[in-house]
N, C-alpha and C. Protein backbone atom coordinates (compact mmCIF):
# COMPACT_ATOMS: atom_id res chain seq x y z
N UNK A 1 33.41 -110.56 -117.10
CA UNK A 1 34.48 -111.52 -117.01
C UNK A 1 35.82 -110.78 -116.90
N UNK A 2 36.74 -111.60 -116.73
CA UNK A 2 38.10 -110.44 -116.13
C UNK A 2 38.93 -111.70 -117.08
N UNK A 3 40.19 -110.74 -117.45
CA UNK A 3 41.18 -111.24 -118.19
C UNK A 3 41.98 -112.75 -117.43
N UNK A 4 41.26 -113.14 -116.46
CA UNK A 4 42.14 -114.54 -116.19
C UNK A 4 41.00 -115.66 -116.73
N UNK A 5 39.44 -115.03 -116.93
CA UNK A 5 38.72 -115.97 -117.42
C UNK A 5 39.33 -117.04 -118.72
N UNK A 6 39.02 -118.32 -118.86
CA UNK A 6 39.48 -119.37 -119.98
C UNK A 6 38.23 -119.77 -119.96
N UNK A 7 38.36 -120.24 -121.12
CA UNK A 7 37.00 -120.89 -121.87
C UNK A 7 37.17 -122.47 -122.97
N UNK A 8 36.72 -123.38 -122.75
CA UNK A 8 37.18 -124.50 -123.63
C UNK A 8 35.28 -125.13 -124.07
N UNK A 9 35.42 -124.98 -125.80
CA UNK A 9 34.61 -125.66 -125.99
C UNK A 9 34.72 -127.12 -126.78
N UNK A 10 33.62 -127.89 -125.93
CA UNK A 10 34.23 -129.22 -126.35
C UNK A 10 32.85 -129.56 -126.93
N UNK A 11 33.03 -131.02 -127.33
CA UNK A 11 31.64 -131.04 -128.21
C UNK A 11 30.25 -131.25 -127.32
N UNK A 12 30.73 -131.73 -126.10
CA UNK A 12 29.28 -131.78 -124.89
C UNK A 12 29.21 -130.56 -123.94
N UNK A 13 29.91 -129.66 -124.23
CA UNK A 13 29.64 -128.72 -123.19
C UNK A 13 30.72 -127.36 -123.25
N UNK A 14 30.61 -126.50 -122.95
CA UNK A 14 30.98 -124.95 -123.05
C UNK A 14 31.96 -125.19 -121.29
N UNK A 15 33.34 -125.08 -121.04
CA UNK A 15 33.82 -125.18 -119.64
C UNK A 15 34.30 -123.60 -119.55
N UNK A 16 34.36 -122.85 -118.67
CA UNK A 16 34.36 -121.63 -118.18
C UNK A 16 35.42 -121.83 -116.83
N UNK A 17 36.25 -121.51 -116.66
CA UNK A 17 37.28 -121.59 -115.65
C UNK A 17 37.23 -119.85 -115.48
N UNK A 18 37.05 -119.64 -114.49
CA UNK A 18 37.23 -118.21 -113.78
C UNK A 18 37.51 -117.68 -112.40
N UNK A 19 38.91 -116.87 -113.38
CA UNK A 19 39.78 -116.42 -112.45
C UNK A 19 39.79 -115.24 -111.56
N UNK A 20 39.47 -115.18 -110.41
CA UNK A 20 39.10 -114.50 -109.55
C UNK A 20 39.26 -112.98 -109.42
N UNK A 21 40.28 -112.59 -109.77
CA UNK A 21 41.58 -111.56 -109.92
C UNK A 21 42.99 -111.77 -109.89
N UNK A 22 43.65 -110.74 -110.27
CA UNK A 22 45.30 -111.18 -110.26
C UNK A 22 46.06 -111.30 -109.23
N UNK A 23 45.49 -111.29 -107.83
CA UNK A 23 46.17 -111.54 -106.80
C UNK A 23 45.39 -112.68 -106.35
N UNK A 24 44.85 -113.04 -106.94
CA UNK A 24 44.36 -114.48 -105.79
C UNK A 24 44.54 -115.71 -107.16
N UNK A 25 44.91 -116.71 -106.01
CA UNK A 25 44.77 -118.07 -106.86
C UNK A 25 43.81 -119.05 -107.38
N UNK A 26 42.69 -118.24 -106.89
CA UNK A 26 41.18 -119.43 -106.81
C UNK A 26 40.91 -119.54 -107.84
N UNK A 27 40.42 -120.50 -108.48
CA UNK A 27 39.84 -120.85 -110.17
C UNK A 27 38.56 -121.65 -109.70
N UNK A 28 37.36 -120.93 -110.76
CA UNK A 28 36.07 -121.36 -110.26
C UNK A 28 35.67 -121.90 -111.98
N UNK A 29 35.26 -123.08 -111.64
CA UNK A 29 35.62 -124.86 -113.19
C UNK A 29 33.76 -124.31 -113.12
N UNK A 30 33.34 -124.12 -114.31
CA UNK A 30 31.76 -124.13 -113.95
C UNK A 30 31.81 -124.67 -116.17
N UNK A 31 30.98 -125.79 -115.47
CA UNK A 31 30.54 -126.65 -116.64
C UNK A 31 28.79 -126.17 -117.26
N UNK A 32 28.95 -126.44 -118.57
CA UNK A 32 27.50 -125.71 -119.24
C UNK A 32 27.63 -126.94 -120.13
N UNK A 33 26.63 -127.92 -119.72
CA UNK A 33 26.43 -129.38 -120.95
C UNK A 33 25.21 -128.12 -121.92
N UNK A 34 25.65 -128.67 -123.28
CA UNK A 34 24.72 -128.27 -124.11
C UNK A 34 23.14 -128.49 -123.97
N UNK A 35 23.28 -129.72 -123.51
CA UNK A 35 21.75 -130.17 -123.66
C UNK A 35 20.72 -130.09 -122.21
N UNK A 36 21.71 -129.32 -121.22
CA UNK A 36 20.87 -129.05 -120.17
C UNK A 36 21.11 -127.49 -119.86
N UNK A 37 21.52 -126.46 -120.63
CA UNK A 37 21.53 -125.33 -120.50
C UNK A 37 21.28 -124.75 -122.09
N UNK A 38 20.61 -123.38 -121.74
CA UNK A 38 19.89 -122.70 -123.47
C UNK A 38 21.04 -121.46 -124.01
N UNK A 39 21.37 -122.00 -124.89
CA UNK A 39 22.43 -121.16 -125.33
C UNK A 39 21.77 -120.32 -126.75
N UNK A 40 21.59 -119.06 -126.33
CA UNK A 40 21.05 -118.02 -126.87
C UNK A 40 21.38 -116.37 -127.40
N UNK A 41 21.39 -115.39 -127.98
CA UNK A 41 21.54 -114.41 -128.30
C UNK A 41 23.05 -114.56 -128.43
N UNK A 42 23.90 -115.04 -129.70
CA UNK A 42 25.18 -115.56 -129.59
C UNK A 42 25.56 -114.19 -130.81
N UNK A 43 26.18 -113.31 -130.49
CA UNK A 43 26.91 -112.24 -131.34
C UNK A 43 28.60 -111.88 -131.24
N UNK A 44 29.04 -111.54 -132.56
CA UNK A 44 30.37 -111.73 -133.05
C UNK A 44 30.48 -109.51 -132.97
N UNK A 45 31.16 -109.38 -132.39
CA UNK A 45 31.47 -107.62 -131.94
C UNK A 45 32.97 -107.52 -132.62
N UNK A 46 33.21 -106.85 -133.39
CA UNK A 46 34.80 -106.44 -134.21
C UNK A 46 34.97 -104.80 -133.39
N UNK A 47 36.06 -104.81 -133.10
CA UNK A 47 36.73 -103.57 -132.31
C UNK A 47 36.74 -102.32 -133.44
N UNK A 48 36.49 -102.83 -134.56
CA UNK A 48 37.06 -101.43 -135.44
C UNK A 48 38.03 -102.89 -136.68
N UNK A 49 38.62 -101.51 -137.32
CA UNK A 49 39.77 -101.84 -138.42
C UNK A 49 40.89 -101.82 -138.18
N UNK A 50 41.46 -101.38 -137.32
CA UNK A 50 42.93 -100.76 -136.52
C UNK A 50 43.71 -102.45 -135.53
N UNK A 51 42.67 -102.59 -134.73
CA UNK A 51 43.02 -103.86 -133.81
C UNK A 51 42.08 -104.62 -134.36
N UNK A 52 42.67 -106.37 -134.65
CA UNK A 52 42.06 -107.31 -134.97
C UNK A 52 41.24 -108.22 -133.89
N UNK A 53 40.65 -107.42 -132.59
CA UNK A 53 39.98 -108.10 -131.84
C UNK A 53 38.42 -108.37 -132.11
N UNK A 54 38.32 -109.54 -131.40
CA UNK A 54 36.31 -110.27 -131.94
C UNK A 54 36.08 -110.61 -130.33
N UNK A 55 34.76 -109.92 -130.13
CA UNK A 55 34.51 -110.08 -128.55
C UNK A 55 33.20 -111.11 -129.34
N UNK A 56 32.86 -112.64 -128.57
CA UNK A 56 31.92 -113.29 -129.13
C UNK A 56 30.92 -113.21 -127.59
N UNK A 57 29.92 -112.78 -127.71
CA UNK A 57 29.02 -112.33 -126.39
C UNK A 57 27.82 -113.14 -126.79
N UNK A 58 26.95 -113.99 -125.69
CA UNK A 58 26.33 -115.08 -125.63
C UNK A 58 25.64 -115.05 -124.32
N UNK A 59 24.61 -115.94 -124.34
CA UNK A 59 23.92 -116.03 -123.02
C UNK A 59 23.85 -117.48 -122.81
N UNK A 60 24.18 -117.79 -121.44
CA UNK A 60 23.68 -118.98 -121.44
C UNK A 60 22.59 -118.61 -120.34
N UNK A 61 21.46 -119.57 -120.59
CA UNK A 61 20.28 -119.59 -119.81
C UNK A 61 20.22 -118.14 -119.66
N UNK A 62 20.23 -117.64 -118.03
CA UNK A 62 19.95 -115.72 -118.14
C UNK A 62 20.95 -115.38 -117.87
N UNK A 63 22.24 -115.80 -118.17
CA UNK A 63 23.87 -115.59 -117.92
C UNK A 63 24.48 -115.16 -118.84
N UNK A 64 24.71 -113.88 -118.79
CA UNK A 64 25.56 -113.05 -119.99
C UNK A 64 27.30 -113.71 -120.32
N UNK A 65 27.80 -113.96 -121.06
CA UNK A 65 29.21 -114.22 -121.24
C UNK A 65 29.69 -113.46 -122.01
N UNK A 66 30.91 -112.76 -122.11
CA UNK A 66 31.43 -112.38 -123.32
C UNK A 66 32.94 -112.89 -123.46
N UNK A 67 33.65 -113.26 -124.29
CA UNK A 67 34.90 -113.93 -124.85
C UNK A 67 35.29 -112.43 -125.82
N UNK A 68 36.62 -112.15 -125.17
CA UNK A 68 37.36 -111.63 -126.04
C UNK A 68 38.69 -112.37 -126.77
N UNK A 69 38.74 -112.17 -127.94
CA UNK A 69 39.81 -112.82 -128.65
C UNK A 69 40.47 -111.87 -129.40
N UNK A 70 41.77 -112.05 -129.64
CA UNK A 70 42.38 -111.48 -130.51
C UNK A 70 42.87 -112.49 -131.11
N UNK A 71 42.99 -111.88 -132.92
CA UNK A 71 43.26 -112.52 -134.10
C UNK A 71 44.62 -112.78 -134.26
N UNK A 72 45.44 -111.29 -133.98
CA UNK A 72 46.62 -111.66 -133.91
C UNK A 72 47.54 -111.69 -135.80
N UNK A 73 47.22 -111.91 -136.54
CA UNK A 73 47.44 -111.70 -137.81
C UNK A 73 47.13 -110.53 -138.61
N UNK A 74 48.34 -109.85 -138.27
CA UNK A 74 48.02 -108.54 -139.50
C UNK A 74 48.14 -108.43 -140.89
N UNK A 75 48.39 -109.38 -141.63
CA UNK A 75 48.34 -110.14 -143.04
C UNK A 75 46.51 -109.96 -143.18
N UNK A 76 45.51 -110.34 -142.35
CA UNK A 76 44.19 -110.85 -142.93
C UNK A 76 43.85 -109.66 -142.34
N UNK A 77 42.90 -109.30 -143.78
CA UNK A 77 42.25 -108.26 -143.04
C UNK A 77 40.93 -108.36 -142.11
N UNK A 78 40.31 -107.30 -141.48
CA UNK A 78 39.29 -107.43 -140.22
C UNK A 78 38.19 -108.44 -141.09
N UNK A 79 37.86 -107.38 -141.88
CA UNK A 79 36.57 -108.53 -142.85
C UNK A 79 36.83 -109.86 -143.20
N UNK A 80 37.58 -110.29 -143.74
CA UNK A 80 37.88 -111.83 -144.01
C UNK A 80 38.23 -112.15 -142.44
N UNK A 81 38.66 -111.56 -141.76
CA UNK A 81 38.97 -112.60 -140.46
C UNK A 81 36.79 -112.49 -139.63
N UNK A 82 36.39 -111.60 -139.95
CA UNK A 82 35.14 -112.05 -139.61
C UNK A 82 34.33 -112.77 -140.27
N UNK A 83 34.23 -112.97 -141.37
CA UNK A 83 33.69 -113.38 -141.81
C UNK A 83 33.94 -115.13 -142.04
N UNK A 84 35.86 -115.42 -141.64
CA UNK A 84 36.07 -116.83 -141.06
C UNK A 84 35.35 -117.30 -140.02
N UNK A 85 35.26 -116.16 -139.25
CA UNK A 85 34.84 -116.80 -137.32
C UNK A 85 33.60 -116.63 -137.62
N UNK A 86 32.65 -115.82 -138.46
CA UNK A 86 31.10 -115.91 -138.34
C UNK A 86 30.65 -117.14 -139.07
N UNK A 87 31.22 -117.77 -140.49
CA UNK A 87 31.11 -119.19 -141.31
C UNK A 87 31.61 -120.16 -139.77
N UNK A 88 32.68 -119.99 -139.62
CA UNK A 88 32.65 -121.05 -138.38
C UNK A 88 31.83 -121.15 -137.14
N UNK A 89 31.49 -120.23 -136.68
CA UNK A 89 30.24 -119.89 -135.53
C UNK A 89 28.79 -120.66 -136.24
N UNK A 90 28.90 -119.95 -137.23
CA UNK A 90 27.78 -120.42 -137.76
C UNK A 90 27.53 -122.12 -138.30
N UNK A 91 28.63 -122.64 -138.34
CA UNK A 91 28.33 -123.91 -139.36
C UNK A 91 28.51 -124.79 -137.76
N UNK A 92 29.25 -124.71 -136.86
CA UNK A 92 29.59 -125.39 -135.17
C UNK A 92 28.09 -124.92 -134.96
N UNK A 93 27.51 -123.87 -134.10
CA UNK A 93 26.05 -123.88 -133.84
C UNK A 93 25.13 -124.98 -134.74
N UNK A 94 25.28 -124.81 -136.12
CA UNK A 94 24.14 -125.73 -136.90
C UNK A 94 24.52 -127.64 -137.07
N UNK A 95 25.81 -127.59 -136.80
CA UNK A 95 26.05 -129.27 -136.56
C UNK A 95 26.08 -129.51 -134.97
N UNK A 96 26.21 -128.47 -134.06
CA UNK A 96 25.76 -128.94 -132.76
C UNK A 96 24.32 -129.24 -132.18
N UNK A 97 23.90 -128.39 -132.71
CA UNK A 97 22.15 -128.16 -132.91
C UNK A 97 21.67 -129.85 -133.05
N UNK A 98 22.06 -129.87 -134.47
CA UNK A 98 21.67 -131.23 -134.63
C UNK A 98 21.94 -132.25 -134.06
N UNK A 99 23.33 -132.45 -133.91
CA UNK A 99 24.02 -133.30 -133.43
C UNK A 99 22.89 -133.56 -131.92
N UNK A 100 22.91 -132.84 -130.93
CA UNK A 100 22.63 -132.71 -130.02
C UNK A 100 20.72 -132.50 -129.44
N UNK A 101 20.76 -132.09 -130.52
CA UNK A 101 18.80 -131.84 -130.54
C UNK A 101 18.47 -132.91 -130.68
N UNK A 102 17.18 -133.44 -129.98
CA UNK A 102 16.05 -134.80 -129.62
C UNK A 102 14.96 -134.42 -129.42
N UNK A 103 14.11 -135.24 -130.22
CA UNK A 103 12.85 -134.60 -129.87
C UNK A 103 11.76 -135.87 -129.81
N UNK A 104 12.72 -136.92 -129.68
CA UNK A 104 12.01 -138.35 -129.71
C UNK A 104 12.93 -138.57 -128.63
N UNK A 105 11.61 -138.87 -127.42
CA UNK A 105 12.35 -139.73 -126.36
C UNK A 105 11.58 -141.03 -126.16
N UNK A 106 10.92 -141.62 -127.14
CA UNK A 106 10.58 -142.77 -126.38
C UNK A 106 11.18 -143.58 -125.91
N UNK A 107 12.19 -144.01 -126.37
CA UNK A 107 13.17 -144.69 -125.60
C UNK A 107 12.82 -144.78 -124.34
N UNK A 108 13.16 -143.34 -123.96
CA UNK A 108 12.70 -143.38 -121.98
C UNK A 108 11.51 -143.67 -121.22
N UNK A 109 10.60 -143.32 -122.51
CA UNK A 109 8.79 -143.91 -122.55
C UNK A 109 9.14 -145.33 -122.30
N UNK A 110 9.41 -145.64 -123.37
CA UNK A 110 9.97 -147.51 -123.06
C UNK A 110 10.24 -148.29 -122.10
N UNK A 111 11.82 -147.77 -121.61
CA UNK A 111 12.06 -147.89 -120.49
C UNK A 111 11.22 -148.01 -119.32
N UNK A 112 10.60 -146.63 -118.59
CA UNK A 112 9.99 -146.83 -118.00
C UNK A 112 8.98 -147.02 -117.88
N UNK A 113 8.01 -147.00 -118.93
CA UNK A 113 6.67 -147.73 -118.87
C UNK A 113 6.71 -149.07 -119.13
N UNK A 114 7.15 -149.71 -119.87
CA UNK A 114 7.12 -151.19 -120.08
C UNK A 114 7.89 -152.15 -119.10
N UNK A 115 7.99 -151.78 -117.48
CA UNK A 115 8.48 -152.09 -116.67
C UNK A 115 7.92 -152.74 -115.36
């Protein structure tokens, strides 16, 4: 990914806007709904102790992503600022999970068989 990449996660889907390079204007919008793409091998990377950056690297389906962020607060140190973003990674994955996981579709059995 290149530094014009943006990333917005919303509660139905992961949006990826990517920016081509710094001389061109093209922006490529590529949508990832949760529940029709496998979001897998999701890891939190700390630069060191010096710079407060967290690269969060993920796959969707066989699509590598990586997100770099910087923290930006030199008050918190590296450990407490990871250990915020890994409790939050971690507790968003386990209420999306749910939120979003089905494993009863009769409904659609319904639907279309009783038709």
């Amino acid at each position: 990914m290149t530094d014009a990449d943006d990333y917005c996660f919303t509660n139905r889907a992961i949006i990826h806007v990517n920016g081509e390079c710094a001389m061109s204007k093209k922006r490529l919008l590529r949508r990832y709904d949760y529940l029709m793409h496998n979001i897998s091998n999701v890891f939190l990377e700390t630069a060191g102790t010096i710079d407060l950056n967290v690269e969060i690297k993920f796959t969707i389906d066989n699509k590598p992503l990586s997100i770099d962020i910087h923290i930006g607060n030199d008050n918190v140190s590296p450990s407490a600022s990871f250990e915020e973003i890994t409790c939050f990674a971690n507790n968003w994955m386990i209420d999306h999970k749910e939120k979003y996981k089905k494993g009863d579709f009769s409904h659609i059995f319904d639907l279309y068989m009783n038709n």
